[in-house]
N, C-alpha and C. Protein backbone atom coordinates (compact mmCIF):
# COMPACT_ATOMS: atom_id res chain seq x y z
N UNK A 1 -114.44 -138.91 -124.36
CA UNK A 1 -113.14 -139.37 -123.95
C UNK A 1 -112.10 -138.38 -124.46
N UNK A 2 -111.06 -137.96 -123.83
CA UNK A 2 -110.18 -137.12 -123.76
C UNK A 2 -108.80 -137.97 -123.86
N UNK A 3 -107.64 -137.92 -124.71
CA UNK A 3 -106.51 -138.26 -124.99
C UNK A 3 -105.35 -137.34 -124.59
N UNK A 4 -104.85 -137.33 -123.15
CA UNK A 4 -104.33 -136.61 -122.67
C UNK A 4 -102.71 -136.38 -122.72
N UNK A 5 -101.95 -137.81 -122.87
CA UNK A 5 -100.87 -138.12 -123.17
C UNK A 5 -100.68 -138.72 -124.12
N UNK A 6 -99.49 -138.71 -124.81
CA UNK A 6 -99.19 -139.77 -125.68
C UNK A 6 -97.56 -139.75 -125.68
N UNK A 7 -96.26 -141.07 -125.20
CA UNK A 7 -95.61 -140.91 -125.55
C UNK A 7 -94.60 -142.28 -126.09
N UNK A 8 -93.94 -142.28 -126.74
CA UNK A 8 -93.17 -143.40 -127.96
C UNK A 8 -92.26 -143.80 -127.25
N UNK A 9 -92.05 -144.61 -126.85
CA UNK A 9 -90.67 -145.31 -126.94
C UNK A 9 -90.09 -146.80 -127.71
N UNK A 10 -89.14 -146.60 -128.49
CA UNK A 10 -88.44 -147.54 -129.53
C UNK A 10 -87.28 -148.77 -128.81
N UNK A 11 -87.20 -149.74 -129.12
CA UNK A 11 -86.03 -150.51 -129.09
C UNK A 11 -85.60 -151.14 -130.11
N UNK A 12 -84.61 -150.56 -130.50
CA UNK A 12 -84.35 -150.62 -131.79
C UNK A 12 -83.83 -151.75 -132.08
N UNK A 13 -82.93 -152.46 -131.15
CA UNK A 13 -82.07 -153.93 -131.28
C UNK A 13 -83.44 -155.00 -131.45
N UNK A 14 -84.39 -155.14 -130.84
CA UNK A 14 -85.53 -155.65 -130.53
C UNK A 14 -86.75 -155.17 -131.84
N UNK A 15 -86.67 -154.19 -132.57
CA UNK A 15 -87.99 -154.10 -133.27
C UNK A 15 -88.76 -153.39 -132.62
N UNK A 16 -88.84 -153.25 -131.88
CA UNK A 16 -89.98 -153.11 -130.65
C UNK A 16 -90.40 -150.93 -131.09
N UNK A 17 -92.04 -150.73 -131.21
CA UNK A 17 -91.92 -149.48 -130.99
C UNK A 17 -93.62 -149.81 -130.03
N UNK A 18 -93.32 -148.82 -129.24
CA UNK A 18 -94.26 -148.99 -127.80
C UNK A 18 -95.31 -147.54 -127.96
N UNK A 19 -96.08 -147.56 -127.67
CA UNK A 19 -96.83 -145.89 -127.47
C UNK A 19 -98.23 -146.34 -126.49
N UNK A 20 -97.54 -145.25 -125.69
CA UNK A 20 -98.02 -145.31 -124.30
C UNK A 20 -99.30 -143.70 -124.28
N UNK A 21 -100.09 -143.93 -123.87
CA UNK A 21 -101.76 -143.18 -124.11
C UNK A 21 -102.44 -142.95 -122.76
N UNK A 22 -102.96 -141.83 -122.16
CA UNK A 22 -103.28 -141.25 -121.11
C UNK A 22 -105.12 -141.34 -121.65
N UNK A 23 -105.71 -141.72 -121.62
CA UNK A 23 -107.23 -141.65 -121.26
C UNK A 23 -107.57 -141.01 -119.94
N UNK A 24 -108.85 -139.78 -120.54
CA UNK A 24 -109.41 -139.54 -119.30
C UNK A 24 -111.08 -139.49 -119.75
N UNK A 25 -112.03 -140.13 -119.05
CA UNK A 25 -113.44 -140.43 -119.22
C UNK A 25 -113.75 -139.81 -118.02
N UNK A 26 -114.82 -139.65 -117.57
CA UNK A 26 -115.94 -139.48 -116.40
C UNK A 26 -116.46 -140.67 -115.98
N UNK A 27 -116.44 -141.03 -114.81
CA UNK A 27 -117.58 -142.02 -114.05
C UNK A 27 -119.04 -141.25 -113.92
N UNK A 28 -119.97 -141.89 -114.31
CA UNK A 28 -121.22 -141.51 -114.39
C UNK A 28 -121.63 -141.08 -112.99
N UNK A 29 -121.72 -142.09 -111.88
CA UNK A 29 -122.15 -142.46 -110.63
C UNK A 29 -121.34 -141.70 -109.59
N UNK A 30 -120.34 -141.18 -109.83
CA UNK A 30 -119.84 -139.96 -108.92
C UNK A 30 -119.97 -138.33 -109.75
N UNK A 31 -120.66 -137.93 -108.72
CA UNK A 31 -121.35 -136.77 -109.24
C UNK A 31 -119.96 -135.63 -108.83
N UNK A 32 -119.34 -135.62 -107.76
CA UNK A 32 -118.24 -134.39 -108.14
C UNK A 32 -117.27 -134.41 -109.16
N UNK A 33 -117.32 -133.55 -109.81
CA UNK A 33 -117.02 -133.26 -111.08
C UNK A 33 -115.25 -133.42 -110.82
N UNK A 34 -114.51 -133.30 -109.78
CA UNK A 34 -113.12 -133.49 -109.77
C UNK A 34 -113.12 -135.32 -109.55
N UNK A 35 -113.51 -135.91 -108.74
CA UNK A 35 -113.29 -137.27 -108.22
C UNK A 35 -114.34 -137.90 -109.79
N UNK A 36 -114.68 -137.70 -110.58
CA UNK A 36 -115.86 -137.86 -111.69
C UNK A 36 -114.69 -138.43 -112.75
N UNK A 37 -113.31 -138.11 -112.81
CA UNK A 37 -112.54 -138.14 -114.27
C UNK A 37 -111.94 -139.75 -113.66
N UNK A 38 -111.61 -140.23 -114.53
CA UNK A 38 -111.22 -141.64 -114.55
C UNK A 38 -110.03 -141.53 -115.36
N UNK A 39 -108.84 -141.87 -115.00
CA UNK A 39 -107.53 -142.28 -116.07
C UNK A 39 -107.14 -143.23 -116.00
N UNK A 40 -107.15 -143.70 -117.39
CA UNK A 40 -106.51 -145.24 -117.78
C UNK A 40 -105.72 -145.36 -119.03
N UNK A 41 -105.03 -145.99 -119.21
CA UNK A 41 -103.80 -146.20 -119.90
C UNK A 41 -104.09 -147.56 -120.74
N UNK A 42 -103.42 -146.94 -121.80
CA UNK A 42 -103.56 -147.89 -123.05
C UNK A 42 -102.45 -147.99 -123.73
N UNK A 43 -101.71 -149.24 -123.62
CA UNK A 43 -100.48 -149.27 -124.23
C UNK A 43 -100.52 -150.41 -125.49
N UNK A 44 -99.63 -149.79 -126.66
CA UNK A 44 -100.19 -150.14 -127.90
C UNK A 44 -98.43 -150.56 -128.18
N UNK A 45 -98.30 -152.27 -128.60
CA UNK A 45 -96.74 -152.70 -128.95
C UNK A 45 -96.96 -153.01 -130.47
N UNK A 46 -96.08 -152.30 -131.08
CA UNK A 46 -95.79 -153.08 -132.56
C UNK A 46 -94.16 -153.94 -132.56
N UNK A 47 -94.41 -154.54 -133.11
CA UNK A 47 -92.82 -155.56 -133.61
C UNK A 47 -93.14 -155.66 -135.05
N UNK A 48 -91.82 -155.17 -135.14
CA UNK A 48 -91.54 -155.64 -136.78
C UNK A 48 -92.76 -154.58 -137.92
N UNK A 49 -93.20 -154.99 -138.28
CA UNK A 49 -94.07 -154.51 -139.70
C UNK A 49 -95.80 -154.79 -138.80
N UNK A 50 -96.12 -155.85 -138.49
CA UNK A 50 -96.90 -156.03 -138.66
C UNK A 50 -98.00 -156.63 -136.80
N UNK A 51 -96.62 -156.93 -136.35
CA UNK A 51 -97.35 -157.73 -135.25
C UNK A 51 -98.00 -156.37 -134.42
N UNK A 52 -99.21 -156.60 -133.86
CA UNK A 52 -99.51 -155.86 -132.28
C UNK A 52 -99.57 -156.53 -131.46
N UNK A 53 -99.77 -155.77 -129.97
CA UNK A 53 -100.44 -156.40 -128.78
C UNK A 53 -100.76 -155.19 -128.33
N UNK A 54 -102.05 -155.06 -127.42
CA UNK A 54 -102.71 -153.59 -126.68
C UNK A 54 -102.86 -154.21 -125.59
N UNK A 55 -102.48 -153.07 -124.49
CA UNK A 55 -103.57 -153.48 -123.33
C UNK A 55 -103.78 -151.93 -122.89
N UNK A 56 -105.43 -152.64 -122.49
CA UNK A 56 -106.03 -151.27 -121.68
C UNK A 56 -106.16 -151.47 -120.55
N UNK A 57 -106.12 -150.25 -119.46
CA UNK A 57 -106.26 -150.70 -118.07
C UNK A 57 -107.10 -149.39 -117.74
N UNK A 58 -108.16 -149.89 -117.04
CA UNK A 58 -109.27 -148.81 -116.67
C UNK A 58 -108.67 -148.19 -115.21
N UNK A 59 -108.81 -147.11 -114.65
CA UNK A 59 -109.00 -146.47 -113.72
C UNK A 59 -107.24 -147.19 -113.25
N UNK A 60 -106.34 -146.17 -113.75
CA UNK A 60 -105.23 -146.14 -113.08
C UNK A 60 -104.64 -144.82 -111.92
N UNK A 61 -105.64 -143.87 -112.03
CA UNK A 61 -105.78 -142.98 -111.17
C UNK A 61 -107.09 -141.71 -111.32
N UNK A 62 -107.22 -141.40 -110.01
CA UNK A 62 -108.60 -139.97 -110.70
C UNK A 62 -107.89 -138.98 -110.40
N UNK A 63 -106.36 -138.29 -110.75
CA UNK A 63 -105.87 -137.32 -110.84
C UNK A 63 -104.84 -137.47 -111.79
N UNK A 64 -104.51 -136.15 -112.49
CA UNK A 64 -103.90 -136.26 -114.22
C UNK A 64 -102.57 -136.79 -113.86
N UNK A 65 -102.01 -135.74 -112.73
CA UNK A 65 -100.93 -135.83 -112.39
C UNK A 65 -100.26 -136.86 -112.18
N UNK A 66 -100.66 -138.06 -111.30
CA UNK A 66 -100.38 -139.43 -110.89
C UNK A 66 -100.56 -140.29 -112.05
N UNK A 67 -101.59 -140.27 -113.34
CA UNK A 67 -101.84 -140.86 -114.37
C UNK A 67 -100.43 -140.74 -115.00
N UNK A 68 -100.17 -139.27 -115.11
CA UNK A 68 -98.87 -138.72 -115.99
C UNK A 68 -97.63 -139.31 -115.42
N UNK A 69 -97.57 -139.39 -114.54
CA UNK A 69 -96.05 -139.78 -113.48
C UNK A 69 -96.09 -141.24 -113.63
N UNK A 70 -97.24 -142.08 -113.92
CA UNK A 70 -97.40 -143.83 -113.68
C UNK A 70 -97.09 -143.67 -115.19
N UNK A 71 -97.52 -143.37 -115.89
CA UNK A 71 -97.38 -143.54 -117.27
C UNK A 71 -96.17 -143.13 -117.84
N UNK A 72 -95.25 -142.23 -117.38
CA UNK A 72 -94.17 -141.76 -117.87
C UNK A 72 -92.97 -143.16 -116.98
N UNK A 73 -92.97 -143.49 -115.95
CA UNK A 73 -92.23 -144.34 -115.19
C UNK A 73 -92.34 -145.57 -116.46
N UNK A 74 -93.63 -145.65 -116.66
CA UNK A 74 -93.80 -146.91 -118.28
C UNK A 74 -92.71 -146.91 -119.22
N UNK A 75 -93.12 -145.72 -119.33
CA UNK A 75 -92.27 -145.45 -121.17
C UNK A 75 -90.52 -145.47 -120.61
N UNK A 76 -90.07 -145.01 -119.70
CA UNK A 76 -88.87 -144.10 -119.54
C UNK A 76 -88.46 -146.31 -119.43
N UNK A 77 -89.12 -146.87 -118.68
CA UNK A 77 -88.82 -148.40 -118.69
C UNK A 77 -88.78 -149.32 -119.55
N UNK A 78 -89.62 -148.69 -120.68
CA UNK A 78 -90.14 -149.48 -121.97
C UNK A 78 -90.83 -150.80 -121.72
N UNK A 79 -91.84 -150.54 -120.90
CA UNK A 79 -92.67 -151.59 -120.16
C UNK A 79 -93.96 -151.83 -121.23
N UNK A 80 -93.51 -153.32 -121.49
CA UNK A 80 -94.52 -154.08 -122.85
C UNK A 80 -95.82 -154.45 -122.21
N UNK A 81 -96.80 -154.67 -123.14
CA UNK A 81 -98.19 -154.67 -122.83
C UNK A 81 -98.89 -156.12 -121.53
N UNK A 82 -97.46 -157.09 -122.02
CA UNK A 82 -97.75 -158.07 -121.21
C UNK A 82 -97.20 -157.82 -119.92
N UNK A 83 -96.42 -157.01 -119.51
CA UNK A 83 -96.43 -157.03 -118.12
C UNK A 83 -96.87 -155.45 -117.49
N UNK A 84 -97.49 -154.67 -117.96
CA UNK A 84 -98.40 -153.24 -117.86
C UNK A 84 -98.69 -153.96 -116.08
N UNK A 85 -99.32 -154.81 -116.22
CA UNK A 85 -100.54 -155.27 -114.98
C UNK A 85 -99.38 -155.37 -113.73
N UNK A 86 -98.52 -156.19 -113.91
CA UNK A 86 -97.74 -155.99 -113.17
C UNK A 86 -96.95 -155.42 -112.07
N UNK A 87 -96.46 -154.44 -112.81
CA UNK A 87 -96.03 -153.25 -113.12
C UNK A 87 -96.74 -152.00 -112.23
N UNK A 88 -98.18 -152.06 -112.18
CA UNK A 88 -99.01 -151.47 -112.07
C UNK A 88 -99.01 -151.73 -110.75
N UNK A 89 -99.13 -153.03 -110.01
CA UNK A 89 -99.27 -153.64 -108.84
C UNK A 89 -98.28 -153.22 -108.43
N UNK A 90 -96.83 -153.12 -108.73
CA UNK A 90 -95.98 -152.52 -107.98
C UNK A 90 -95.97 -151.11 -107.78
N UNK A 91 -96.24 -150.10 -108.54
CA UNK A 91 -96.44 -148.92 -108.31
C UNK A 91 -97.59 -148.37 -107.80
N UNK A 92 -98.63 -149.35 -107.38
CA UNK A 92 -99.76 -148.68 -106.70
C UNK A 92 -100.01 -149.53 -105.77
């Protein structure tokens, strides 16, 4: 597994610090090595000191580029772990 992105965003009135994570794996079962990479996104919320929430979402695109552009539209929004899925549905 490959960690391709990583980027922070804070709300400071709120507590809130967000970090947003680019995964890229291989699918076993597709043998061309370009359509083979899998990107999924893993967004990691802290509040306060102590609280988390994560969510992972498998296969949000098989090109870096579109991974990078869905994932940056996240952060630049400060889009929390509970509505990622969402979110997701609207942009794809």
């Amino acid at each position: 597994m490959e960690e391709i992105f990583v980027e922070t965003a804070k709300d400071e009135s709120a507590d809130i610090q967000l970090q947003y994570a680019v995964l890229c794996t291989a699918d076993p079962q597709v043998s061309d090595p370009v359509l083979s990479k899998v990107y999924s996104l893993l967004v990691i919320m802290t509040c306060g000191k102590c609280e988390t929430e994560t969510v992972f979402v498998y296969d949000i695109s098989r090109t870096r580029d579109r991974a990078l552009e869905i994932t940056r539209v996240m952060c630049d929004n400060t889009v929390t772990p509970c509505t990622v899925k969402e979110i997701l549905d609207d942009i794809l």
